[in-house]
Protein backbone atom coordinates (compact mmCIF):
# COMPACT_ATOMS: atom_id res chain seq x y z
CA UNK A 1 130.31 88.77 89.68
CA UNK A 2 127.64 86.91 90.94
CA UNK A 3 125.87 83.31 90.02
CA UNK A 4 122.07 83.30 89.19
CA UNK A 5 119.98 80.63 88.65
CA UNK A 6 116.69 81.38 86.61
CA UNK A 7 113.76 79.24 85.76
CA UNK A 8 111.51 79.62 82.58
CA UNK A 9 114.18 81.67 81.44
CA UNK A 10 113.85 80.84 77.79
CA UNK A 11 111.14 83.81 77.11
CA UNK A 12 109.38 86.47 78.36
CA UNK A 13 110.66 87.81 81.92
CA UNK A 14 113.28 84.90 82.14
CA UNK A 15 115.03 85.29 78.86
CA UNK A 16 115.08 89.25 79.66
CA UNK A 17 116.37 88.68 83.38
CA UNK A 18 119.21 86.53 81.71
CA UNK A 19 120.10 88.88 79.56
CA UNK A 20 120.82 91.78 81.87
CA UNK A 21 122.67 89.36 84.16
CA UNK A 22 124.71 88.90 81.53
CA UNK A 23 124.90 92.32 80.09
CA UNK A 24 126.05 93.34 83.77
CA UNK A 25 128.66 90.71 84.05
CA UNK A 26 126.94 87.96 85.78
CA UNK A 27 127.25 84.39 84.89
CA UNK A 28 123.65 82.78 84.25
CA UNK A 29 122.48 79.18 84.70
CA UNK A 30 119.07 79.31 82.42
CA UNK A 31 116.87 76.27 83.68
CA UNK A 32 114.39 75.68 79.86
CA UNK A 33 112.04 72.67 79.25
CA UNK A 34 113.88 72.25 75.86
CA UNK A 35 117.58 73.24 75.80
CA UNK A 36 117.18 72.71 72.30
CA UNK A 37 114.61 75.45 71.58
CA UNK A 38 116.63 77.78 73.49
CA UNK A 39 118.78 79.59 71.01
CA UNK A 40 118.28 83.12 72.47
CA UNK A 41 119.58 81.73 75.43
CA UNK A 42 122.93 80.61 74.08
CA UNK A 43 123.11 83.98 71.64
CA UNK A 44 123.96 85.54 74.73
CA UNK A 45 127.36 83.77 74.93
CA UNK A 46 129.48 81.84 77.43
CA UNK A 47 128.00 83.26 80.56
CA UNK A 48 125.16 81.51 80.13
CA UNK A 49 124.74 77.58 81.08
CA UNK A 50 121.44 75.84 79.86
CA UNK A 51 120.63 73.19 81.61
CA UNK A 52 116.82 71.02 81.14
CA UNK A 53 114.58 71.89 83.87
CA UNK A 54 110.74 71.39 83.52
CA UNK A 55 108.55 72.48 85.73
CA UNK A 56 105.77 69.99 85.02
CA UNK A 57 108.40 67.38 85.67
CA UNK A 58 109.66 67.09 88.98
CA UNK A 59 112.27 64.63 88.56
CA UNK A 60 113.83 67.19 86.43
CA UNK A 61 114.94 69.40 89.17
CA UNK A 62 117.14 67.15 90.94
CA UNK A 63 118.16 66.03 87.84
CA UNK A 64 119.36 69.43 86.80
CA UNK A 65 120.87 70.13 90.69
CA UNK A 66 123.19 66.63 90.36
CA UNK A 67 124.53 68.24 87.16
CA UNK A 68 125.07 71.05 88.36
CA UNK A 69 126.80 70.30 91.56
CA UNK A 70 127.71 71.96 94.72
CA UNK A 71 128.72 75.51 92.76
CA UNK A 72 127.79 78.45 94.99
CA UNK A 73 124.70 80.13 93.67
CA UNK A 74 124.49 83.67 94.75
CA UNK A 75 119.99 84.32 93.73
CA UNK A 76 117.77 81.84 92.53
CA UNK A 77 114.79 83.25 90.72
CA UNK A 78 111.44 80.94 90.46
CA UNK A 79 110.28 82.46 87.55
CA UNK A 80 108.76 79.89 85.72
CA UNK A 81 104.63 79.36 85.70
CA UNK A 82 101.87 78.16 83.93
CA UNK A 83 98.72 80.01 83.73
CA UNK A 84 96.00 77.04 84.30
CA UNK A 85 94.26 76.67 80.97
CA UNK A 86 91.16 78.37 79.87
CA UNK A 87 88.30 77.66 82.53
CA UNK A 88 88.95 78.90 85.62
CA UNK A 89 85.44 79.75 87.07
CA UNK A 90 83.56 78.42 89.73
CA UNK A 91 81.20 76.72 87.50
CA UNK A 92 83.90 75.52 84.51
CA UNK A 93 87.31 74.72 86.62
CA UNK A 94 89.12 72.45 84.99
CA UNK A 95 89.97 70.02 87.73
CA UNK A 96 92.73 67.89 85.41
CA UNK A 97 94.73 71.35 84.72
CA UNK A 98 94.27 72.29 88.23
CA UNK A 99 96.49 69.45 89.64
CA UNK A 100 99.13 70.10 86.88
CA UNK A 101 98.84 73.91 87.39
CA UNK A 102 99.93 73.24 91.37
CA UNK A 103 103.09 71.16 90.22
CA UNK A 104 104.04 74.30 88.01
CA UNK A 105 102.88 76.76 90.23
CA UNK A 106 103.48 75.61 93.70
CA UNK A 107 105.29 72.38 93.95
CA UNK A 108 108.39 72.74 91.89
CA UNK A 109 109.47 75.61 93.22
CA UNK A 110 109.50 74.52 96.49
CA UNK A 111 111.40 71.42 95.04
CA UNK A 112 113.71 74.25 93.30
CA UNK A 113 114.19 75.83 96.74
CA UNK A 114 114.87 72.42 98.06
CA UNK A 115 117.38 71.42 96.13
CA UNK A 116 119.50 74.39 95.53
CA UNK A 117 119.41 75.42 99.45
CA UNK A 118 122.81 73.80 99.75
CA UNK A 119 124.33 76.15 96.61
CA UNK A 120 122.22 79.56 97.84
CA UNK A 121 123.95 78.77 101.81
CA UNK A 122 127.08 78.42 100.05
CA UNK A 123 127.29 81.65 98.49
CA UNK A 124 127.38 83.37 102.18
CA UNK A 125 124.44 85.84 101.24
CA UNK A 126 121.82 83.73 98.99
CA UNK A 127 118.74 85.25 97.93
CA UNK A 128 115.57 82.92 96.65
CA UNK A 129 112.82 85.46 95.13
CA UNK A 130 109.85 83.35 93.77
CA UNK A 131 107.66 85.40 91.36
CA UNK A 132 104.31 85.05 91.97
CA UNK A 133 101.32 87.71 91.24
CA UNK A 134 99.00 90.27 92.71
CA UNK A 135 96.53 88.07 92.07
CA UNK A 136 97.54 86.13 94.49
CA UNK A 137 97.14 88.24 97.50
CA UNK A 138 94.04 88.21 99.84
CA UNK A 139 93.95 92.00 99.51
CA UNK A 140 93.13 91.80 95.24
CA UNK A 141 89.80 92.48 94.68
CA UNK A 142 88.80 90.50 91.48
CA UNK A 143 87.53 87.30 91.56
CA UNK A 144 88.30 84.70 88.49
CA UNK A 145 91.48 83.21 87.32
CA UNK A 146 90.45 80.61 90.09
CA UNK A 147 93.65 78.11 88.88
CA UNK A 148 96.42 80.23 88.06
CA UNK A 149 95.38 82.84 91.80
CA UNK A 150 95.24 79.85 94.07
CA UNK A 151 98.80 78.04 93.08
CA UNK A 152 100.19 81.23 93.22
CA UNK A 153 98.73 82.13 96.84
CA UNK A 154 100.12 78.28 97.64
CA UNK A 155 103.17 79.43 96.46
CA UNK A 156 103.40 82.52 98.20
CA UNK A 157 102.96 81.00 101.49
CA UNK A 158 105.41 78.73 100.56
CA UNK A 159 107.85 81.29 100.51
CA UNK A 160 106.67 82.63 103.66
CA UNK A 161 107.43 79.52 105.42
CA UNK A 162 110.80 79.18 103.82
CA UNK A 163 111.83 82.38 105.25
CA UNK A 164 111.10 81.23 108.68
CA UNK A 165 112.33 77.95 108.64
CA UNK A 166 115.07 79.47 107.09
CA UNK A 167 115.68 81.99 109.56
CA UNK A 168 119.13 80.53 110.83
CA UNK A 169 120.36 79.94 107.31
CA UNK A 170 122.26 82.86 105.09
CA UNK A 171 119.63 82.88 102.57
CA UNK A 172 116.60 85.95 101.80
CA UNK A 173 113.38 84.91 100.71
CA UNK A 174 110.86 87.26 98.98
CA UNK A 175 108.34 87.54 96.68
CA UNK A 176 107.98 89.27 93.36
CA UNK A 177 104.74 90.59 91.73
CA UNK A 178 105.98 91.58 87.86
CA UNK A 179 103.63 93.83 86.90
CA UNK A 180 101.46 92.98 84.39
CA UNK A 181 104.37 92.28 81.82
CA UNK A 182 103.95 92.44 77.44
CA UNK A 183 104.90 88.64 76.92
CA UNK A 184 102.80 85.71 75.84
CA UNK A 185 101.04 85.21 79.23
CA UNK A 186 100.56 88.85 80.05
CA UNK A 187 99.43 89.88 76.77
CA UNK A 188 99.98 92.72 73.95
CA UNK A 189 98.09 94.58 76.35
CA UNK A 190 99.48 94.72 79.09
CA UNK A 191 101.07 97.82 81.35
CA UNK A 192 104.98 97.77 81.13
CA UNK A 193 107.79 95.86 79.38
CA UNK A 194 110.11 92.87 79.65
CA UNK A 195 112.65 95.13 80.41
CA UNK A 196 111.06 97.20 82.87
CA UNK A 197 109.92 94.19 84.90
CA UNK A 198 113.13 92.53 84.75
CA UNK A 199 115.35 95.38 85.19
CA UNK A 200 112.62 96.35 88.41
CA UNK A 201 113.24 92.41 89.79
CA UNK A 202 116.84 92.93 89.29
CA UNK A 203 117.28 95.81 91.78
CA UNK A 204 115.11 94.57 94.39
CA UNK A 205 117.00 91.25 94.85
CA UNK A 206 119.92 93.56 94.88
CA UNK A 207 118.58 94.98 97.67
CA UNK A 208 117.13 92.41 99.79
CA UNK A 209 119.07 91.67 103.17
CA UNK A 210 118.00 89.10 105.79
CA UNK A 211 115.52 91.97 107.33
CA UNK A 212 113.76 91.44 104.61
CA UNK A 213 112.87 87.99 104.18
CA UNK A 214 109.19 87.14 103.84
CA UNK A 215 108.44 90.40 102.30
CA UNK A 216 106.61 90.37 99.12
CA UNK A 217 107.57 93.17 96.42
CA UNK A 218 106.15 94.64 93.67
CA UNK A 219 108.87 95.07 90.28
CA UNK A 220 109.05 98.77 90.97
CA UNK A 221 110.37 97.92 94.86
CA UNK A 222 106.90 98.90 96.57
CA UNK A 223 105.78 95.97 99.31
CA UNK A 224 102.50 94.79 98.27
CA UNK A 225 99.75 94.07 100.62
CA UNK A 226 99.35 90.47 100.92
């Protein structure tokens, strides 16, 4: 059995990863902005601990790490993210939702990483995948999205620098592109489920080893060009 921490896990690819932790025997700390709002969470019984966790908040994570202590944590997933509003072109960027967007985005999760290193070194093999987007990458070639691409490129090379200043430590670092996933960010139209993504993100953290750290993945296990 292993421990797994999971942000923005109260919908979309969070609430799904949750639930096949669960369904495989894992017990699940699900980090939500409102623990009361999370009753799908807690439907899927007593392997799951909600704790209050926001994102947009950043006293909230070390809030959430006092109460939950010194446990070993075996993965940490940064799922939670925020998309960055409406106007995201060059001529229409909305400057305000920018700066939040890069808390969301960039800064708490580093603040995540932060906090939990102790519980991920503990576990003897911890694994920290941050899920950020193809979008992201230098090699995509669109252009828009200007909020939500850039605080996930910040975020990717925050990962990236984790993984070597965490060379000497017993914790993986990767990233994870999700596809482009059916849930309220990605869309009715989108390419692939919930399920796929999160059951895609499941096996490549089960994979990862220290060889890989750095790397950034693709849900269906192919490195993506970055």
């Amino acid at each position: 059995m292993s421990r797994v921490l999971i942000t923005g896990a109260n919908r979309g690819i969070g609430l799904e990863l949750a639930k096949q932790y669960v369904e495989a025997g894992d017990e699940v700390i699900a980090c939500v902005r409102d623990p009361g709002a999370a009753a799908g969470l807690k439907a899927l019984g007593s392997k799951v601990r909600v704790e209050q966790m926001d994102m947009a908040d950043l006293d909230s994570i070390p809030k959430a790490r006092a109460r939950i202590g010194d446990v070993p944590i075996d993965v940490v997933i940064n799922n939670a993210g925020a998309v960055g509003g409406g106007k995201q072109g060059v001529d229409d960027v909305d400057i305000a939702e920018w700066h939040k967007t890069l808390d969301v985005n960039t800064i708490a999760p580093l603040l995540v990483a932060r906090a939990f290193k102790p519980n991920l070194a503990a576990s003897g093999n911890g694994k920290l995948m941050n899920v950020t987007s193809q979008l992201a990458a230098s090699t995509w070639p669109m252009g828009g999205m200007l909020v939500y691409s850039t605080t996930k490129a910040a975020l990717s090379k925050v990962a990236q620098i984790l993984a070597i200043d965490w060379k000497a430590e017993p914790i993986s670092v990767a990233l994870m592109h999700p596809g482009w996933v059916k849930t309220d960010m990605g869309g009715p139209h989108a390419q692939i489920t919930a399920e796929e993504s999160a059951s895609g993100i499941r096996k490549v953290i089960a994979g990862l080893s220290k060889a890989d750290s750095g790397k950034f993945y693709k849900w269906n296990g192919e490195v993506h060009p970055w």
